[in-house]
Each structure stands twice: as structure tokens, then as C-alpha cells.
C-alpha atoms as a PDB file:
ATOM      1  CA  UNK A   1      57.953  -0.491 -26.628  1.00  0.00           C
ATOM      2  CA  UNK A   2      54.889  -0.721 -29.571  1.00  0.00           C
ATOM      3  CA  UNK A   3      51.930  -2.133 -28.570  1.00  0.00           C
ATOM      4  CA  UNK A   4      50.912  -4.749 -31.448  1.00  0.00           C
ATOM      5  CA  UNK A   5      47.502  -4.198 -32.654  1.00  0.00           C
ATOM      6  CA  UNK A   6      46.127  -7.618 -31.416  1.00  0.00           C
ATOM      7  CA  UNK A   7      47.241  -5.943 -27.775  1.00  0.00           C
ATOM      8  CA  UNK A   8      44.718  -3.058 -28.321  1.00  0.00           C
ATOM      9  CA  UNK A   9      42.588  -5.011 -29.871  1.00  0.00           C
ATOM     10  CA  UNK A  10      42.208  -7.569 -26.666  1.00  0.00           C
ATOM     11  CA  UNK A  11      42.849  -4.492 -24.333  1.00  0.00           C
ATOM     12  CA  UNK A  12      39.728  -2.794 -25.804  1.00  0.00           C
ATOM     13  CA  UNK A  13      37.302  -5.736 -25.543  1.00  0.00           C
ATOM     14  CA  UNK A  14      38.525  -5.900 -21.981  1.00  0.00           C
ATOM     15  CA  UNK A  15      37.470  -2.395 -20.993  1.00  0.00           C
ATOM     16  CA  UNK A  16      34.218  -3.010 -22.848  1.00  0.00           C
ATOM     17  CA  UNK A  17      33.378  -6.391 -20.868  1.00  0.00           C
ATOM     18  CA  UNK A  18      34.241  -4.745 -17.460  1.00  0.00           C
ATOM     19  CA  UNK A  19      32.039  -1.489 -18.306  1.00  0.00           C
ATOM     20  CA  UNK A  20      29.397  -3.241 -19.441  1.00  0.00           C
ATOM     21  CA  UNK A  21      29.400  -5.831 -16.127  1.00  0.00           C
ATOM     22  CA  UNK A  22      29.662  -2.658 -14.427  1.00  0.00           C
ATOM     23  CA  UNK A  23      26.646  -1.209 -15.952  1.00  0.00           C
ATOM     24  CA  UNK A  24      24.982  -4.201 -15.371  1.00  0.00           C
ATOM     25  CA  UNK A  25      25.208  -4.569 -11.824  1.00  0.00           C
ATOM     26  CA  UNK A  26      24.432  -0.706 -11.587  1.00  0.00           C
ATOM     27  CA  UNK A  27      21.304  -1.633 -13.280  1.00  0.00           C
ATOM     28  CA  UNK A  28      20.475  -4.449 -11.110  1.00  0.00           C
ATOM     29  CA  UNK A  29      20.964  -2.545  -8.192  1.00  0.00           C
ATOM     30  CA  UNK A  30      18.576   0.688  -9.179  1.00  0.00           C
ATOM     31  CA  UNK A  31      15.795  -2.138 -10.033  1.00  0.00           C
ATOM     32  CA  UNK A  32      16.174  -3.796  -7.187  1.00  0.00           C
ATOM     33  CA  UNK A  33      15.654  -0.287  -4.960  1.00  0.00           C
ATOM     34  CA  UNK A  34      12.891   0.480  -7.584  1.00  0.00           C
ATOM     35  CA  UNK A  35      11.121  -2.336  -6.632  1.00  0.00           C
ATOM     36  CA  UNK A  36      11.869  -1.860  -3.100  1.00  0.00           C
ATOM     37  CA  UNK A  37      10.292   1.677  -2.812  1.00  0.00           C
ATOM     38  CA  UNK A  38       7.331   0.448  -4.704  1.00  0.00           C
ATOM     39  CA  UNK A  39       6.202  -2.276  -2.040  1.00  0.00           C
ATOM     40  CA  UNK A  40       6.950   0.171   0.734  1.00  0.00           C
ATOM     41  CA  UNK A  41       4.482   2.730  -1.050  1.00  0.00           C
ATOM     42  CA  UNK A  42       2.020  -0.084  -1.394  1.00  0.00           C
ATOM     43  CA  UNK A  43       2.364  -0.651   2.680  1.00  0.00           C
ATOM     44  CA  UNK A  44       2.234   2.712   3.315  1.00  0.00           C
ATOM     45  CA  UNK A  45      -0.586   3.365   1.498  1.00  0.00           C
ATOM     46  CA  UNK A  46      -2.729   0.269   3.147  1.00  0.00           C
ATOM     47  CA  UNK A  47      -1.951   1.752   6.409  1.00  0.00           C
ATOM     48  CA  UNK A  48      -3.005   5.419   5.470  1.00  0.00           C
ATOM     49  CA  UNK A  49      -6.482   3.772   4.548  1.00  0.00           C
ATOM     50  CA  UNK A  50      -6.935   1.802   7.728  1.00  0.00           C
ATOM     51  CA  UNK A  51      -6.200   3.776  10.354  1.00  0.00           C
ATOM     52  CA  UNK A  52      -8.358   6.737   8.165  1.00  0.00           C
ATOM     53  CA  UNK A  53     -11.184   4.028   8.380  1.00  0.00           C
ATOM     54  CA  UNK A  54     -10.499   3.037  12.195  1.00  0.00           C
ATOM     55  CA  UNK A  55     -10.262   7.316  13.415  1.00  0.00           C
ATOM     56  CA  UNK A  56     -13.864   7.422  11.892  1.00  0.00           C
ATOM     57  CA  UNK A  57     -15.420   4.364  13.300  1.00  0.00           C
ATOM     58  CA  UNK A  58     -13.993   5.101  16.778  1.00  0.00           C
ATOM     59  CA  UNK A  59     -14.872   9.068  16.133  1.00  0.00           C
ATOM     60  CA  UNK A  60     -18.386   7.728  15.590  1.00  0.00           C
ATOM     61  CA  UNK A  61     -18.528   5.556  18.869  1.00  0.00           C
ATOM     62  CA  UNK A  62     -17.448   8.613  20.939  1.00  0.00           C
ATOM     63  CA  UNK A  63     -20.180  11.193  19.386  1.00  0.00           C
ATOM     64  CA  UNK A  64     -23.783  11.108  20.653  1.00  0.00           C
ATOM     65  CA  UNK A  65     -26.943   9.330  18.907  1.00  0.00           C
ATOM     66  CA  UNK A  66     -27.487  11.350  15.557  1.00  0.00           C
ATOM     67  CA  UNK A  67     -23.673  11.221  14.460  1.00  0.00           C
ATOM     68  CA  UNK A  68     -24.006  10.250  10.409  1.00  0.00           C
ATOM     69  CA  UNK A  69     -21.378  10.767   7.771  1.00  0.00           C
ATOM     70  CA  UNK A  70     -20.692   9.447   4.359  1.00  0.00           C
ATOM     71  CA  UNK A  71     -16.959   7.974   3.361  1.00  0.00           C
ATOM     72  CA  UNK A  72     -15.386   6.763   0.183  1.00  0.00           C
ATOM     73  CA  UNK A  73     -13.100   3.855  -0.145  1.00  0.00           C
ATOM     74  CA  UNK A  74     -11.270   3.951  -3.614  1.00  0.00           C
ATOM     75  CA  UNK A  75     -11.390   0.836  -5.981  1.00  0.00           C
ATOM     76  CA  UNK A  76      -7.746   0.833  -5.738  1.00  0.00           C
ATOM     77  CA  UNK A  77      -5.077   2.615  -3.369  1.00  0.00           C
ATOM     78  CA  UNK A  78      -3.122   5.317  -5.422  1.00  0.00           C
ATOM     79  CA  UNK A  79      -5.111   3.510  -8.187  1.00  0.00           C
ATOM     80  CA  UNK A  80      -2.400   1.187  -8.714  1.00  0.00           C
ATOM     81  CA  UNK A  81      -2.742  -1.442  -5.372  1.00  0.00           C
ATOM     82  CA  UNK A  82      -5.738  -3.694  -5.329  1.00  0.00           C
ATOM     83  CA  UNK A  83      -6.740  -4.195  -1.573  1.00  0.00           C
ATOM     84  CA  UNK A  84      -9.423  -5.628   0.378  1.00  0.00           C
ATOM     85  CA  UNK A  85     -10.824  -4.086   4.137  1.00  0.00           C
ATOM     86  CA  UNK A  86     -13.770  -5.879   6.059  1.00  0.00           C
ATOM     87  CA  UNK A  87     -14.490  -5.925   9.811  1.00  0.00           C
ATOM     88  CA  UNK A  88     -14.475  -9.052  12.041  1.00  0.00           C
ATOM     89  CA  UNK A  89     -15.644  -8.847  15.897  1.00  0.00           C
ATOM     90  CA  UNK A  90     -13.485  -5.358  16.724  1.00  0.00           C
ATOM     91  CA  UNK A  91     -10.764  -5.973  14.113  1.00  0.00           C
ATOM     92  CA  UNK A  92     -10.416  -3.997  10.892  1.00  0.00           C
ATOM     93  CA  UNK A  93      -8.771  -5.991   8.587  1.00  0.00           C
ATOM     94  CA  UNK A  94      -7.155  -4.339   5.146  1.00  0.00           C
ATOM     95  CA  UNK A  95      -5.390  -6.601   2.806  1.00  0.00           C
ATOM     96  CA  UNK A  96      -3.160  -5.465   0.188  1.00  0.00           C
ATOM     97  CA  UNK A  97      -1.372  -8.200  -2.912  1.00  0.00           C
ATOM     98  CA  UNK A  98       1.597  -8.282  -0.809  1.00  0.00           C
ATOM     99  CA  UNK A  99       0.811  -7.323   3.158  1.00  0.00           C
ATOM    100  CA  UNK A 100      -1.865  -7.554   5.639  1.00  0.00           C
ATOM    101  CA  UNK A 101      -2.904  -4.603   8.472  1.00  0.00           C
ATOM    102  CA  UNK A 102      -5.144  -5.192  11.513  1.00  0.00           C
ATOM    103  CA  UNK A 103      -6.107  -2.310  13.439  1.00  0.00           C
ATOM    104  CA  UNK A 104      -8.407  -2.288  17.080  1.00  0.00           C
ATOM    105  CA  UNK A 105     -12.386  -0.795  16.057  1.00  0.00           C
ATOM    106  CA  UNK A 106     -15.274  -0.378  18.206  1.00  0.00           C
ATOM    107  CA  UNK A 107     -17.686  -2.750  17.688  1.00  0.00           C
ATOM    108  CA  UNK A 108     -20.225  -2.113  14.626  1.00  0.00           C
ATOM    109  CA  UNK A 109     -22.676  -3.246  12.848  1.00  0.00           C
ATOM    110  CA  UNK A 110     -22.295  -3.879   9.297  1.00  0.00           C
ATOM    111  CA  UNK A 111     -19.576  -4.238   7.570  1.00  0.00           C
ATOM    112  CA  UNK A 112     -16.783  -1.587   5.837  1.00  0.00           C
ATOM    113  CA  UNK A 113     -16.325  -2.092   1.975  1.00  0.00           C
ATOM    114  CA  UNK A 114     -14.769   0.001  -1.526  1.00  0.00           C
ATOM    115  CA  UNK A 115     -16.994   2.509  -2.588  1.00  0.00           C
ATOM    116  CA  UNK A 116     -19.732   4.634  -0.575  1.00  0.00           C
ATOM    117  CA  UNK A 117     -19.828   3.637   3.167  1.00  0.00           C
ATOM    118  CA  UNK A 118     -22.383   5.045   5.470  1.00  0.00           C
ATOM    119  CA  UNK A 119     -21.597   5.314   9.366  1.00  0.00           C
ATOM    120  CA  UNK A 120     -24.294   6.559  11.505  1.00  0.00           C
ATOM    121  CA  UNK A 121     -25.230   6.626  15.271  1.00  0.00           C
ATOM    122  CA  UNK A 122     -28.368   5.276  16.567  1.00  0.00           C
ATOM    123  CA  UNK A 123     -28.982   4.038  19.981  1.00  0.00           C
ATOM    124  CA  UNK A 124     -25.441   4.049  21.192  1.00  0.00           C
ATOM    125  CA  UNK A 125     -24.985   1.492  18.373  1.00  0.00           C
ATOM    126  CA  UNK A 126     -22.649   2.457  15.366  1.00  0.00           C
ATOM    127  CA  UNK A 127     -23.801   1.105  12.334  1.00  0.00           C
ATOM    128  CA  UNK A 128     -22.403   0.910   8.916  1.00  0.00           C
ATOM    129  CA  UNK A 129     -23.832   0.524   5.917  1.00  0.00           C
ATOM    130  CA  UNK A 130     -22.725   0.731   1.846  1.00  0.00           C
ATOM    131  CA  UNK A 131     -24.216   1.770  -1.145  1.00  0.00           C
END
């Protein structure tokens, strides 16, 4: 039996539609995980910075008077994620577009912020301060 040439015809445009739903949902799906793996990084990331900021505060607390270092806090985390990080009573507090991370500090003085932070020792009190 001959296929008539309206039969291929409609045959074709059916394999086309069906590949090209196909390659949509494909599509759909590798944004989707795209986007996925870029808000985990962003989470990740805040957390990295936090509990870097929290070992130094309590690594001040438990060194004698005298303890002073200097620490950096980028503009931006893998210069891509704006965030924000402050200090209220004992609770570090970093805040990202899309999540928020609380971490336990020893009390301080001061306050943490982007840029040049300076932690220092001085009568049992830990103080910081930025520049």
C-alpha cells in the first residue's frame, strides 16, 4: 500500500510537533534545576560567611586581653548575592535576597558589617569595630 503525499505530509508535522514539545519540556526541566542549584549556592554561600564570622567572634572571646585581628566581609558573596550581616544581643544575623541565617555569638560590642571589620580584646570585653 502507497502512502499519499498528504499522509507524509501530516505524518511529518506530527513528528515535528512531538519533538519539539519534547524539547520543550527538556528545556523547562534543565531551567528549572538551573535555577535550583543557583539558590542553593546562594544559601550555601550565606552560611559559609556566617559561621566564618561567628568561629572568629567566639575565637576572640576564648583568647586572652590583647587578641586583635582584622577581617574582610565582601560587598557581595561570590560577587553575585547581595547580603546583609549585623549582630543583635548574641545573635548574628546574615540575610541574603532569598534566605535568612542566625547563628549563637558571644556577646560584643559593636557591630559586624561589609568591608574592613576590626575585632579586638580588651578587658575580657570583645569589641568590634569597622573601617
Amino acid at each position: 500500500m502507497m502512502m499519499r503525499k498528504g499522509q507524509v505530509a501530516y505524518e511529518f508535522v506530527t513528528l515535528v510537533a512531538v519533538s519539539f514539545t519534547l524539547l520543550v519540556i527538556f528545556m523547562f526541566v534543565v531551567l528549572e534545576r538551573t535555577e535550583s542549584i543557583g539558590t542553593e549556592n546562594e544559601y550555601n554561600h550565606l552560611i559559609d560567611m556566617a559561621r566564618s564570622v561567628q568561629i572568629e567572634l567566639y575565637l576572640a572571646d576564648s583568647i586572652g586581653d590583647g587578641y586583635s585581628r582584622m577581617i574582610i566581609l565582601p560587598e557581595r558573596l561570590d560577587n553575585r548575592y547581595n547580603y546583609s550581616i549585623h549582630v543583635t544581643n548574641n545573635t548574628l544575623i546574615t540575610a541574603s535576597d532569598n534566605y535568612q541565617y542566625t547563628l549563637v555569638v558571644p556577646l560584643i560590642g559593636g557591630d559586624i558589617a561589609k568591608g574592613n571589620n576590626t575585632i579586638n580584646k580588651t578587658a575580657g570585653k570583645v569589641m568590634v569595630t569597622n573601617d
